[in-house]
C-alpha atoms as a PDB file:
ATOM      1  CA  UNK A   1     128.910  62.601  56.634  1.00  0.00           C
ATOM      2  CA  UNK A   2     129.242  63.564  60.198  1.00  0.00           C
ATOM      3  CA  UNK A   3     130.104  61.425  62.665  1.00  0.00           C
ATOM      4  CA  UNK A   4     127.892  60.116  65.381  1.00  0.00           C
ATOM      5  CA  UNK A   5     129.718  62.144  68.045  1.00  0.00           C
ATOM      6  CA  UNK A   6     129.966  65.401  66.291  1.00  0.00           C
ATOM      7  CA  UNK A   7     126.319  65.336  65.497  1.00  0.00           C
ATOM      8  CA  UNK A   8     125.422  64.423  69.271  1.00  0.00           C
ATOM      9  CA  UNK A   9     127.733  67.205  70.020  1.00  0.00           C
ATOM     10  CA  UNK A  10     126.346  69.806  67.611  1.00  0.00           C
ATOM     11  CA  UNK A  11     122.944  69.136  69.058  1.00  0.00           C
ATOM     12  CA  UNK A  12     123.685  69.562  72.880  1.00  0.00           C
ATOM     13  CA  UNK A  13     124.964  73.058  72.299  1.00  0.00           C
ATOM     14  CA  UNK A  14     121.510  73.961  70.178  1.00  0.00           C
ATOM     15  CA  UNK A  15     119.821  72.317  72.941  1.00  0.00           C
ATOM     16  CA  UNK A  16     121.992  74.512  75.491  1.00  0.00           C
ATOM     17  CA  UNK A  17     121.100  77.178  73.822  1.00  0.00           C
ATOM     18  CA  UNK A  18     117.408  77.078  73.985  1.00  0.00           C
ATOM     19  CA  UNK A  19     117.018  76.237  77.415  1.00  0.00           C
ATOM     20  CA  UNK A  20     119.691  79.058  78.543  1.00  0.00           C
ATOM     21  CA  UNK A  21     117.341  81.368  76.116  1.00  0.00           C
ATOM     22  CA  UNK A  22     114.298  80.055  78.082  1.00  0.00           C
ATOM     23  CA  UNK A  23     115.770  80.586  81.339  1.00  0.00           C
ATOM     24  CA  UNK A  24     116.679  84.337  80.230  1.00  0.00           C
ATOM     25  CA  UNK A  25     113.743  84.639  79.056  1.00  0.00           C
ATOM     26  CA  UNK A  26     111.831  83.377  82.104  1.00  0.00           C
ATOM     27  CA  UNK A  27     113.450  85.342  84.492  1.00  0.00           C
ATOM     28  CA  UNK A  28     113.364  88.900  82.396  1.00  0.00           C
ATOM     29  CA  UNK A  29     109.095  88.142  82.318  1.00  0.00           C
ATOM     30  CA  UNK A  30     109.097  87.597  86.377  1.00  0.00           C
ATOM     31  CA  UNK A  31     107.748  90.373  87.808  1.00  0.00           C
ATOM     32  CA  UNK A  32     108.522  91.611  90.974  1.00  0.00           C
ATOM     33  CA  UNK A  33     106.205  90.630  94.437  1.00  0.00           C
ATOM     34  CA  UNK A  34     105.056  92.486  97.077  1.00  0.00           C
ATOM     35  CA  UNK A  35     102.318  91.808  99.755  1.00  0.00           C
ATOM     36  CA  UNK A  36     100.330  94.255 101.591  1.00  0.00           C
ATOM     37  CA  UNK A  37      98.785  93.420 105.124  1.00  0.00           C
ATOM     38  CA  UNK A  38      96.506  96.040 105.796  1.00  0.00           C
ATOM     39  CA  UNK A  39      94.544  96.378 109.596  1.00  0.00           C
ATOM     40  CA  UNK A  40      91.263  96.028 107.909  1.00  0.00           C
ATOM     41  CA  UNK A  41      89.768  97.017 104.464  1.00  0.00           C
ATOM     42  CA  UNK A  42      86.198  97.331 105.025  1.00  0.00           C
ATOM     43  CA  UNK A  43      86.044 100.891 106.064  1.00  0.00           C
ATOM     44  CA  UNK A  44      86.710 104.171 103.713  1.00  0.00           C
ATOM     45  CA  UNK A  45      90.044 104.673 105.313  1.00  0.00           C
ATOM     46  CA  UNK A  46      91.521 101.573 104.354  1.00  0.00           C
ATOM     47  CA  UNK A  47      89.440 101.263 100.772  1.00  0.00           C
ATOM     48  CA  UNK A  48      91.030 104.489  99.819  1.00  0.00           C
ATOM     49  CA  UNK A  49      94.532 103.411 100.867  1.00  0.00           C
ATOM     50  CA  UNK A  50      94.259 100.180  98.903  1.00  0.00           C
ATOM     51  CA  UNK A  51      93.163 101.669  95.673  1.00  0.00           C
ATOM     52  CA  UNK A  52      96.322 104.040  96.391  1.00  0.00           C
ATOM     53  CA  UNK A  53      98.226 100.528  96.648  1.00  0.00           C
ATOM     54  CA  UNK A  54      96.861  99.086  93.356  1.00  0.00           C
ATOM     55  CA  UNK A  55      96.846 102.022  91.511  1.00  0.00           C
ATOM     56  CA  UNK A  56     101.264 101.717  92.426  1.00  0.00           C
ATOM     57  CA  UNK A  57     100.917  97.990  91.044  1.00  0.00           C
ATOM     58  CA  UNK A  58      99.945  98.697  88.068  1.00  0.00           C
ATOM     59  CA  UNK A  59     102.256 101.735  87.595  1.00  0.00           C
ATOM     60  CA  UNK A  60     105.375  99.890  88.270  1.00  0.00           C
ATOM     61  CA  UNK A  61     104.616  96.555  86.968  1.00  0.00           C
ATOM     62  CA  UNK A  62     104.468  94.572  90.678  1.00  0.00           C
ATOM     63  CA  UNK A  63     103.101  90.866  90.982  1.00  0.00           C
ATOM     64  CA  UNK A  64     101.116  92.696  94.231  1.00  0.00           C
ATOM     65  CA  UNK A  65      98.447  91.220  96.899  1.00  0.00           C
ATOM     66  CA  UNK A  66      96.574  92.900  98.935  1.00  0.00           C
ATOM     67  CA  UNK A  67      95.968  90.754 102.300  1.00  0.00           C
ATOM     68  CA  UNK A  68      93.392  91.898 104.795  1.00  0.00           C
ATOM     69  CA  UNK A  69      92.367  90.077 108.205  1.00  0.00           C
ATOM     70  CA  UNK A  70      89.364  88.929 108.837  1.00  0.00           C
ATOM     71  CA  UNK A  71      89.124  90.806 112.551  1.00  0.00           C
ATOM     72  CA  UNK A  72      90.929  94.087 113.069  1.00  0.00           C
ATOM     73  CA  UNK A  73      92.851  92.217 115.586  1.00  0.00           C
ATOM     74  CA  UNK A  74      96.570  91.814 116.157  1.00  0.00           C
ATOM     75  CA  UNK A  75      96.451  88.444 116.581  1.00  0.00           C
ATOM     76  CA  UNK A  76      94.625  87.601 113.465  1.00  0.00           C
ATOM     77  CA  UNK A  77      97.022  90.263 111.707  1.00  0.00           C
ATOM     78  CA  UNK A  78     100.100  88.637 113.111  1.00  0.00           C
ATOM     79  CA  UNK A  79      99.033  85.418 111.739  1.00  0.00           C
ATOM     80  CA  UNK A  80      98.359  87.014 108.337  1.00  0.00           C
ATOM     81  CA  UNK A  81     101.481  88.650 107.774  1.00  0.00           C
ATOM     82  CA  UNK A  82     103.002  84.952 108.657  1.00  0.00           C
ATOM     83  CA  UNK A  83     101.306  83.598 105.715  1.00  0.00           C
ATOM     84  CA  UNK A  84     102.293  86.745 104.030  1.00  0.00           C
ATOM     85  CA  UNK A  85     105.677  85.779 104.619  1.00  0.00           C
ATOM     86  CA  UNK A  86     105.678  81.541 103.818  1.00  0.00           C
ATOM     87  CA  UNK A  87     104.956  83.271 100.231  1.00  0.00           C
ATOM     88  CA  UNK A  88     108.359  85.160  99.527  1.00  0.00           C
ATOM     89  CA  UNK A  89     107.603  87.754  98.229  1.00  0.00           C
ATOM     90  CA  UNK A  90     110.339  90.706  97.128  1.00  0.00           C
ATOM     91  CA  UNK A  91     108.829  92.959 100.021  1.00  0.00           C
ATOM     92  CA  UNK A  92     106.268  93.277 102.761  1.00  0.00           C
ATOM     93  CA  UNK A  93     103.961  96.051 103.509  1.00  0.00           C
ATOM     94  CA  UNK A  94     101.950  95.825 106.785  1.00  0.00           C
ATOM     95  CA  UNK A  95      99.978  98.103 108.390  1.00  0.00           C
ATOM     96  CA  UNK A  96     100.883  97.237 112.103  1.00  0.00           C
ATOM     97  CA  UNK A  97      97.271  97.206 114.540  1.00  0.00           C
ATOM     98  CA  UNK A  98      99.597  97.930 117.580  1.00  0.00           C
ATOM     99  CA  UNK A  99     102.582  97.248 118.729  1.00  0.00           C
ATOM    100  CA  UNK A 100     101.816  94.120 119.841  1.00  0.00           C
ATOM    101  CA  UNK A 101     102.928  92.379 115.823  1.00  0.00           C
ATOM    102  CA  UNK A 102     106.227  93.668 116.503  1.00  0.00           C
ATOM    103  CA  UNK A 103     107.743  89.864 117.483  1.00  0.00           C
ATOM    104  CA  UNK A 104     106.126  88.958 114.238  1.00  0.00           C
ATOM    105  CA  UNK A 105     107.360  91.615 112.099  1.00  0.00           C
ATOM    106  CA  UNK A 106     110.968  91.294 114.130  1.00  0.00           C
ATOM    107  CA  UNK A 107     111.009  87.205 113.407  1.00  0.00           C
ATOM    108  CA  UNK A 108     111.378  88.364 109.317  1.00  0.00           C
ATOM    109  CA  UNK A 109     114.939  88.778 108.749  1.00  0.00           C
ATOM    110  CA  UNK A 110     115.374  87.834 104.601  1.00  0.00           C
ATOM    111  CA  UNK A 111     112.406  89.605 103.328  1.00  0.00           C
ATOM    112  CA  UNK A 112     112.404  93.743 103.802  1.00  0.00           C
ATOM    113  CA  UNK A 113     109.571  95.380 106.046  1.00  0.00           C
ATOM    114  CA  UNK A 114     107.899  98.406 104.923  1.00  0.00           C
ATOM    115  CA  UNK A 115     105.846  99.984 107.288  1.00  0.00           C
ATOM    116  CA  UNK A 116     102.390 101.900 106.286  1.00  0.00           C
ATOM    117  CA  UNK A 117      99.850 104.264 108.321  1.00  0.00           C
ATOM    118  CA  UNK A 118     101.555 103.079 111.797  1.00  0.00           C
ATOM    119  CA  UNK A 119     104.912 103.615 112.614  1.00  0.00           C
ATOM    120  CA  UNK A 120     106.803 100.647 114.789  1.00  0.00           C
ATOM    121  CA  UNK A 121     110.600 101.078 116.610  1.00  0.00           C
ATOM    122  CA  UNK A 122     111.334  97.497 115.057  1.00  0.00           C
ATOM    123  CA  UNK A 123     114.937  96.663 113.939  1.00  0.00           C
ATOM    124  CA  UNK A 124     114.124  95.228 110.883  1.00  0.00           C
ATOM    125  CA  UNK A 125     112.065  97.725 109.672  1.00  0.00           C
ATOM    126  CA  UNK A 126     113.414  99.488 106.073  1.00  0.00           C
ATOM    127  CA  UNK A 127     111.253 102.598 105.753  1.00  0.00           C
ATOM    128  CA  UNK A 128     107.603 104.422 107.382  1.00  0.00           C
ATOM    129  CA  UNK A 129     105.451 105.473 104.914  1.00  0.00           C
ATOM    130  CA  UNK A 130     102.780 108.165 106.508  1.00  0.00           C
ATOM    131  CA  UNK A 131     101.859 110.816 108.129  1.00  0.00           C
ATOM    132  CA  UNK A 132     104.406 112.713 110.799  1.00  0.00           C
ATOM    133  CA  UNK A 133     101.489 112.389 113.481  1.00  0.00           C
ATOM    134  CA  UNK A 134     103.085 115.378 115.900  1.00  0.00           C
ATOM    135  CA  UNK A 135     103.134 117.308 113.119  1.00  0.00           C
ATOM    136  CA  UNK A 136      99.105 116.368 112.074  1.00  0.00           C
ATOM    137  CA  UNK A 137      97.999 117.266 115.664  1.00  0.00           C
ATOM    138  CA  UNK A 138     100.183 120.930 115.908  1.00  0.00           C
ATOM    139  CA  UNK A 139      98.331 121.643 112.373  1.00  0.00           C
ATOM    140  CA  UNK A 140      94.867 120.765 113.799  1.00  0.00           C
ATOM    141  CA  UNK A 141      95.677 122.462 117.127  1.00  0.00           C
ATOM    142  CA  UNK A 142      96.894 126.079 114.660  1.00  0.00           C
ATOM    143  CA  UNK A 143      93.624 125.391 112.450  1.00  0.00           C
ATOM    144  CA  UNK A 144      91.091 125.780 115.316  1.00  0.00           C
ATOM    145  CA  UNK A 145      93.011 128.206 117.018  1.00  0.00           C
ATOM    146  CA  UNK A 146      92.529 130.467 113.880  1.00  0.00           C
ATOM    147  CA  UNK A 147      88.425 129.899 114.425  1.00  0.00           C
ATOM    148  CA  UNK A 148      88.628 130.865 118.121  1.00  0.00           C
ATOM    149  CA  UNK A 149      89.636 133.749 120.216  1.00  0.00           C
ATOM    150  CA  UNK A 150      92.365 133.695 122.879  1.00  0.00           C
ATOM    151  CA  UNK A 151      91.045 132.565 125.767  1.00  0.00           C
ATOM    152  CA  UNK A 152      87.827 130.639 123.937  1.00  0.00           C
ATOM    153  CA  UNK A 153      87.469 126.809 125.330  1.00  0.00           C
ATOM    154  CA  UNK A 154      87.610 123.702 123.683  1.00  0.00           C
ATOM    155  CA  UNK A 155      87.329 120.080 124.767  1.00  0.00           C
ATOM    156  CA  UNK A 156      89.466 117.355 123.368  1.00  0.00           C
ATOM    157  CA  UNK A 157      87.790 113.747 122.403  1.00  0.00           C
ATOM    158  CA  UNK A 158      90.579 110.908 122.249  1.00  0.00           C
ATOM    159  CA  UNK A 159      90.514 107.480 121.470  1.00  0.00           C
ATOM    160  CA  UNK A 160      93.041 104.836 123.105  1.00  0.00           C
ATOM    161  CA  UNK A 161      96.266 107.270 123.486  1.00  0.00           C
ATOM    162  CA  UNK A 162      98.255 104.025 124.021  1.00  0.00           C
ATOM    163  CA  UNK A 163      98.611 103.780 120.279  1.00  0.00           C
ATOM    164  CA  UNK A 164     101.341 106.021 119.584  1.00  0.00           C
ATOM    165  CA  UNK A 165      99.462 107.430 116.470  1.00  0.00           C
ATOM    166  CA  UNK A 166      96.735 109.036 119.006  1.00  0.00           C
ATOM    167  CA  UNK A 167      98.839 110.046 121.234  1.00  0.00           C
ATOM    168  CA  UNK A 168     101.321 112.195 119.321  1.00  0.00           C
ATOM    169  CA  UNK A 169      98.367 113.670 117.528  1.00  0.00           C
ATOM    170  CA  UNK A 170      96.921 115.398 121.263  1.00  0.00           C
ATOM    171  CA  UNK A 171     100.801 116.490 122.342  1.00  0.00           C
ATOM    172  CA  UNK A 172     100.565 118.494 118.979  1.00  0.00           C
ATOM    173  CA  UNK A 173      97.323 119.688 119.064  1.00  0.00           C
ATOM    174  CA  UNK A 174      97.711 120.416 122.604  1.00  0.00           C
ATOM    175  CA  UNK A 175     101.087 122.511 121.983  1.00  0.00           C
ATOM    176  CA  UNK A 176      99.294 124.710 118.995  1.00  0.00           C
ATOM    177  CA  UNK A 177      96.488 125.697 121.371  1.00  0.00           C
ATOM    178  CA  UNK A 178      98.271 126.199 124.352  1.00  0.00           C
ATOM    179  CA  UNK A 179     100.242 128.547 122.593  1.00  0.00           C
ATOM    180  CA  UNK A 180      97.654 130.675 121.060  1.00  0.00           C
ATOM    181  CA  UNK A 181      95.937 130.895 124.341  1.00  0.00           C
ATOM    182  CA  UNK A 182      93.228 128.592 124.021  1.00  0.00           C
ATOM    183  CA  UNK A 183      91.745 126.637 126.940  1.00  0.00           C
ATOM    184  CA  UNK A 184      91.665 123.230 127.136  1.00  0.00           C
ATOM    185  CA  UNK A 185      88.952 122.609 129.407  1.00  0.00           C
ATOM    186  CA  UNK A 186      88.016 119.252 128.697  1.00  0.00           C
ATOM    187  CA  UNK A 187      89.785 115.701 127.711  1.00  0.00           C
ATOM    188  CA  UNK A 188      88.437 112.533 127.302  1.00  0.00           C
ATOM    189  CA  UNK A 189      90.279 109.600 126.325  1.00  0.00           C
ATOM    190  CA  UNK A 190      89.956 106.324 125.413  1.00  0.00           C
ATOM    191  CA  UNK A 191      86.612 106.213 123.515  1.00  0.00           C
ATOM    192  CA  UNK A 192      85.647 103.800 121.488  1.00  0.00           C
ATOM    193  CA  UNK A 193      84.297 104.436 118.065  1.00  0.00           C
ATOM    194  CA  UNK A 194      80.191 104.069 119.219  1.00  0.00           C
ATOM    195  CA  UNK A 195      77.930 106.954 118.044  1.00  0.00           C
ATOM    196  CA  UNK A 196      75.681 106.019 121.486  1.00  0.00           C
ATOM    197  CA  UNK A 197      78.403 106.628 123.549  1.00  0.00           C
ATOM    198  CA  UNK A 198      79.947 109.762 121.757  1.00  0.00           C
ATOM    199  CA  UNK A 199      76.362 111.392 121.971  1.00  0.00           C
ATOM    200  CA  UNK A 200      76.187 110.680 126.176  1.00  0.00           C
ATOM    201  CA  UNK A 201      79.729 112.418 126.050  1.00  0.00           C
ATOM    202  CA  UNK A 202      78.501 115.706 124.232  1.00  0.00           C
ATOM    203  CA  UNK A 203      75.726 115.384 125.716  1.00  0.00           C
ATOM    204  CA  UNK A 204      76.552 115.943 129.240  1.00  0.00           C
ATOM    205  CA  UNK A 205      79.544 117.838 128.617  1.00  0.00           C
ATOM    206  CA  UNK A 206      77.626 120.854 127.054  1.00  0.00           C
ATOM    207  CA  UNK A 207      75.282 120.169 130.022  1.00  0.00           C
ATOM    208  CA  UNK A 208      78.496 121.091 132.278  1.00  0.00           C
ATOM    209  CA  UNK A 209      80.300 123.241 129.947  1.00  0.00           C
ATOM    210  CA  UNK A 210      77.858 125.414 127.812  1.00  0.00           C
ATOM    211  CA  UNK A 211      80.543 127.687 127.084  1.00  0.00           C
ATOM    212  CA  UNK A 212      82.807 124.859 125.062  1.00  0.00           C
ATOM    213  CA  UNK A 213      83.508 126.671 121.594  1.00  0.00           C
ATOM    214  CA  UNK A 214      85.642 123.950 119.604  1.00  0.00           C
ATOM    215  CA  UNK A 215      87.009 120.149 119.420  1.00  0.00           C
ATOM    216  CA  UNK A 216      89.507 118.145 118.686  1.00  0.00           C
ATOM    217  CA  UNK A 217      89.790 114.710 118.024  1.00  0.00           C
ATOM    218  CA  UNK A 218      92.071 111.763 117.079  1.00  0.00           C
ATOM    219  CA  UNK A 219      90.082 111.068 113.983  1.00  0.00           C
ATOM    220  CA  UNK A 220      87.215 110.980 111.949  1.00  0.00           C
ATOM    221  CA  UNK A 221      84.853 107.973 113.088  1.00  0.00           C
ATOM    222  CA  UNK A 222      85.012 110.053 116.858  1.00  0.00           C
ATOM    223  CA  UNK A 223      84.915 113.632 114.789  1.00  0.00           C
ATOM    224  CA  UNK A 224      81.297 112.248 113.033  1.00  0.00           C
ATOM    225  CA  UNK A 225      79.598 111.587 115.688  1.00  0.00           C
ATOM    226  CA  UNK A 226      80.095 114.770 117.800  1.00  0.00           C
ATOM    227  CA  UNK A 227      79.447 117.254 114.619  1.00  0.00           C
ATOM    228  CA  UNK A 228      75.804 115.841 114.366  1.00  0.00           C
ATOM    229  CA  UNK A 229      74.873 115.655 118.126  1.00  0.00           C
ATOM    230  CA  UNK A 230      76.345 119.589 117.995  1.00  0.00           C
ATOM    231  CA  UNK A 231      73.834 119.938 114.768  1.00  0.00           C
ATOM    232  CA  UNK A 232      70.594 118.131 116.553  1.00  0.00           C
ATOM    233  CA  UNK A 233      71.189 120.652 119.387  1.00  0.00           C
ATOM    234  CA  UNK A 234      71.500 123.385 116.667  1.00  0.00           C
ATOM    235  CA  UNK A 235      75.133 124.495 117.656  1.00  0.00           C
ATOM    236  CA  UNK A 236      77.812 124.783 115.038  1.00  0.00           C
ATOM    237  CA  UNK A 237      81.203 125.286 116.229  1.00  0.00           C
ATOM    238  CA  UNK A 238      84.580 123.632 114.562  1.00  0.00           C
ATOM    239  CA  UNK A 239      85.555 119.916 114.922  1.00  0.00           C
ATOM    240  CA  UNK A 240      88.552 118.733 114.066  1.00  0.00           C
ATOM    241  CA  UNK A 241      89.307 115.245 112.697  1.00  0.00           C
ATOM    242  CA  UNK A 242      92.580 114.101 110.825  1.00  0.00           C
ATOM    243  CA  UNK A 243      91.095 111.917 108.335  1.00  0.00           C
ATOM    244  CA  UNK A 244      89.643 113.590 105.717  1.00  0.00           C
ATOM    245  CA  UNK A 245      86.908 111.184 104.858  1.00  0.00           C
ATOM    246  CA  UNK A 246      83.995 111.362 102.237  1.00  0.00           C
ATOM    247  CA  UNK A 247      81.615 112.645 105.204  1.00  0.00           C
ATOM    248  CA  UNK A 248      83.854 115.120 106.836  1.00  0.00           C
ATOM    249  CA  UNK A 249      84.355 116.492 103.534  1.00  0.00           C
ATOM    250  CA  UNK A 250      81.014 117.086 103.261  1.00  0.00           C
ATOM    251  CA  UNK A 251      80.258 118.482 106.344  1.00  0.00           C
ATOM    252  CA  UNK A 252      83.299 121.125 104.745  1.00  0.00           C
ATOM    253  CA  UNK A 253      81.065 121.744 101.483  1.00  0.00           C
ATOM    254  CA  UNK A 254      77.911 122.614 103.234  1.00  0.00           C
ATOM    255  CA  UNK A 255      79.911 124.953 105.768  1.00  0.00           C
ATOM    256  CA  UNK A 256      78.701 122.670 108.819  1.00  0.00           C
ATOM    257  CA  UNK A 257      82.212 123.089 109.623  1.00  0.00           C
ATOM    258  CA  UNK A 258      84.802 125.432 108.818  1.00  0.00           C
ATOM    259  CA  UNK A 259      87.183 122.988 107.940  1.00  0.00           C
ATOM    260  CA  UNK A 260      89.544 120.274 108.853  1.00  0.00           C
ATOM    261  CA  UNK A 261      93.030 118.749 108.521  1.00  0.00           C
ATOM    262  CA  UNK A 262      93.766 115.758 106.415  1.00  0.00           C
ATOM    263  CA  UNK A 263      95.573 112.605 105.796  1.00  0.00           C
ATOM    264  CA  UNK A 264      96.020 111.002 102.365  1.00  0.00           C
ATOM    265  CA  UNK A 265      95.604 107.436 102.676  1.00  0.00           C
ATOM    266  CA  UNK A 266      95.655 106.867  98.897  1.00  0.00           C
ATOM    267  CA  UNK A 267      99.185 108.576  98.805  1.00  0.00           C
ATOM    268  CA  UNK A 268     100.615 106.277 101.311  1.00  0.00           C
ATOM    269  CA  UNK A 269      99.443 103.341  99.557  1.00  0.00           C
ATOM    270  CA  UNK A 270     100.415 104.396  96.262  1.00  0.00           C
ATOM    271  CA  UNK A 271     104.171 105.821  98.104  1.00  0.00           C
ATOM    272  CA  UNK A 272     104.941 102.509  99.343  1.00  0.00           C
ATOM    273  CA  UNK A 273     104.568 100.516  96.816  1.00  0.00           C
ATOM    274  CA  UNK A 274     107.069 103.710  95.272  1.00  0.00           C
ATOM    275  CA  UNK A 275     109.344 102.441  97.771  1.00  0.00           C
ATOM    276  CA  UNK A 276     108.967  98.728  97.775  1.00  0.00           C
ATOM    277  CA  UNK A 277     110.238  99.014  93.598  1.00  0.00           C
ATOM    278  CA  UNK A 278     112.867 100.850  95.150  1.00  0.00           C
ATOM    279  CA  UNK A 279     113.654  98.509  97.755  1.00  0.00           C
ATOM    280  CA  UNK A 280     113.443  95.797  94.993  1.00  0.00           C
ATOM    281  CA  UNK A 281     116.021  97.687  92.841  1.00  0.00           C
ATOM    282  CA  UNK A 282     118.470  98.061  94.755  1.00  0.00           C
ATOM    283  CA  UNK A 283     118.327 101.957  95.430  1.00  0.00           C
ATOM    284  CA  UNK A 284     118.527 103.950  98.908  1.00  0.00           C
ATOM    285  CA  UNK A 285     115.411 105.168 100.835  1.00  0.00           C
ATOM    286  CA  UNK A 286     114.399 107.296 103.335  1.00  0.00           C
ATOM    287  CA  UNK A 287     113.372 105.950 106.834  1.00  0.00           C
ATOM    288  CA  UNK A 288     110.411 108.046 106.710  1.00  0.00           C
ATOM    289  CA  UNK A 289     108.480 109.368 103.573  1.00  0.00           C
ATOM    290  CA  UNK A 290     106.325 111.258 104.219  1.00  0.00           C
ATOM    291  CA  UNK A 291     103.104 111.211 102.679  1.00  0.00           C
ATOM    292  CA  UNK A 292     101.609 114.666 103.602  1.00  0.00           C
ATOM    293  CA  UNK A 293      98.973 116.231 105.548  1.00  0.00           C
ATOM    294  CA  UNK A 294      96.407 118.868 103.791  1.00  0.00           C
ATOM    295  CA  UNK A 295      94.257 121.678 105.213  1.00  0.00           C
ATOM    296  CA  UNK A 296      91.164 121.357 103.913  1.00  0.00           C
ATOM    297  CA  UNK A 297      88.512 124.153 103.338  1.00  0.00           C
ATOM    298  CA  UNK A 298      85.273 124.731 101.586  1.00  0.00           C
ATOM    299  CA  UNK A 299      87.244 126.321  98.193  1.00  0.00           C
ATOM    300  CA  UNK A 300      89.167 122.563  98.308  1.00  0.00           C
ATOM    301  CA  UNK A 301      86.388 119.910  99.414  1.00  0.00           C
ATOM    302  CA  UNK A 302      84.705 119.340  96.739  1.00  0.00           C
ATOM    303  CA  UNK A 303      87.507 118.620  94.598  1.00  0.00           C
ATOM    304  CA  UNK A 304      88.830 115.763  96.894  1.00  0.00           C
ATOM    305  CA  UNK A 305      85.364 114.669  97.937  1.00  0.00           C
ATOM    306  CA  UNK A 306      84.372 113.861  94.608  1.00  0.00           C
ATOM    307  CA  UNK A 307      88.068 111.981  93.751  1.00  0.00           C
ATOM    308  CA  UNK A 308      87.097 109.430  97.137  1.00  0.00           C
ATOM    309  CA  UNK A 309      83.995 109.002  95.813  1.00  0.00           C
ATOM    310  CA  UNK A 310      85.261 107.415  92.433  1.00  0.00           C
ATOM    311  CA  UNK A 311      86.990 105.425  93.981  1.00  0.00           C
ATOM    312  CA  UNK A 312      85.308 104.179  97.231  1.00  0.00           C
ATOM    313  CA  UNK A 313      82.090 103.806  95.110  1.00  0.00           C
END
């Protein structure tokens, strides 16, 4: 027989064993985590984005939450991506509403920062996943050029060009028209996104300016509003918004207007994720990837309109 001591000892090592197999174990089944702080999620934008984002969790196998404030407000974001944080996750995605939730990005050090839809000069900040915004407004500003003659007048509707996404959208628009000749006889920034007040805009502008032939804008929810006040006066003439949304796209298929740019919300969700597994892994990225911007036409609507509305539905 055995003695005592060789028996305890013979069962420690099986019991060694185990556990070390149950640790291995254990840690080959944890999947990798990543939170998402969007700016909101309640409008089609940000819907189509984070079916983009969980369509990437599935694919690559992510432990993912989406996290969405309960006001689009900085504030209430910054406090979000905070509790975002206390979880640890592997990586964090935010959607930055403004520069002012830079202090709070900047104060995470040990957890990598992705940035989505808004691009931030933080320190800390890994990789921007979106759309080249300069590039988005000299595409618009080429697009309605093409629908206009040299010379032709169009008026420019802007939301608050303090946010840099805005802002860089007009200086490209701007440089496209001004160098095919077209007129910009008409800017107004700063509007909020309030049908009531876009309508007194139009309103009194083609009241001033009868002989306005086109628009730009920064995007969609100012875009909407001015193509029906131009269709309850009867007037069609090309507006330009950089969204892309179910509506616009619409407007595209029944030739209200000739067409539009666009920007692919769903591929920036689904990218970063992309780049948060490669974050996770270990492998290089690019400080910006670049998730595209599309022209889109009446031969093309349909087709994306009726992908948005599977999944917005």
């Amino acid at each position: 027989m055995l003695k005592k001591g060789k028996i305890y000892l013979i069962m420690g090592a099986v019991i060694s064993v185990m556990v070390l197999s149950f640790i291995t174990v254990s840690f080959a089944d944890k999947k990798p985590t990543v939170v998402v702080v969007l700016k909101e999620g309640n409008t089609e934008y940000w819907r189509i984005m984070k079916a983009g984002i969980e369509k990437g969790f599935k694919d690559f196998d992510i432990d993912g939450k989406v996290m969405v404030p309960s006001e689009s407000k900085a504030q209430v974001q910054a406090e979000l991506i905070m509790r975002a944080y206390k979880e640890k996750p592997d990586v964090i995605i935010a959607a930055p509403n403004g520069s002012s939730v830079s202090p709070t990005l900047e104060s995470v050090t040990d957890v990598p920062i992705l940035l989505v839809d808004t691009d931030l000069p933080i320190k800390n900040k890994t990789a921007y996943i979106g759309t080249d915004n300069l590039d988005l407004g000299k595409k618009a500003g080429a697009f309605l050029a093409s629908q206009l003659q040299p010379g032709d007048k169009i008026a420019i509707i802007a939301g608050d060009l303090s946010l840099s996404v805005f802002n860089e959208r007009i200086d490209g628009a701007t440089i496209s028209l001004r160098n095919a000749g077209i007129q910009i006889a008409y800017v107004k920034t700063g509007i909020q996104d309030n049908s009531k007040t876009i309508k007194s805009v139009i309103t009194k502008l083609l009241r001033d300016q009868p002989d306005i032939k086109g628009f730009v804008t920064t995007h969609d929810t100012i875009a909407l509003p001015v193509i029906k006040e131009l269709e309850e006066q009867g007037l069609l003439m090309p507006v330009i918004g950089p969204d892309g949304l179910t509506e616009m796209l619409k407007f595209i298929a029944n030739e209200t207007i000739p067409g539009t740019m666009a920007q692919n919300p769903y591929d920036m969700g689904y990218l970063s994720v992309e780049t948060a597994m490669k974050v996770i892994q270990g492998e290089n990225v690019e400080p910006f990837v670049d998730s595209g911007v599309d022209i889109i036409i009446k031969e093309n609507a349909q087709h994306r309109l009726n992908f948005y509305e599977k999944i917005v539905k």
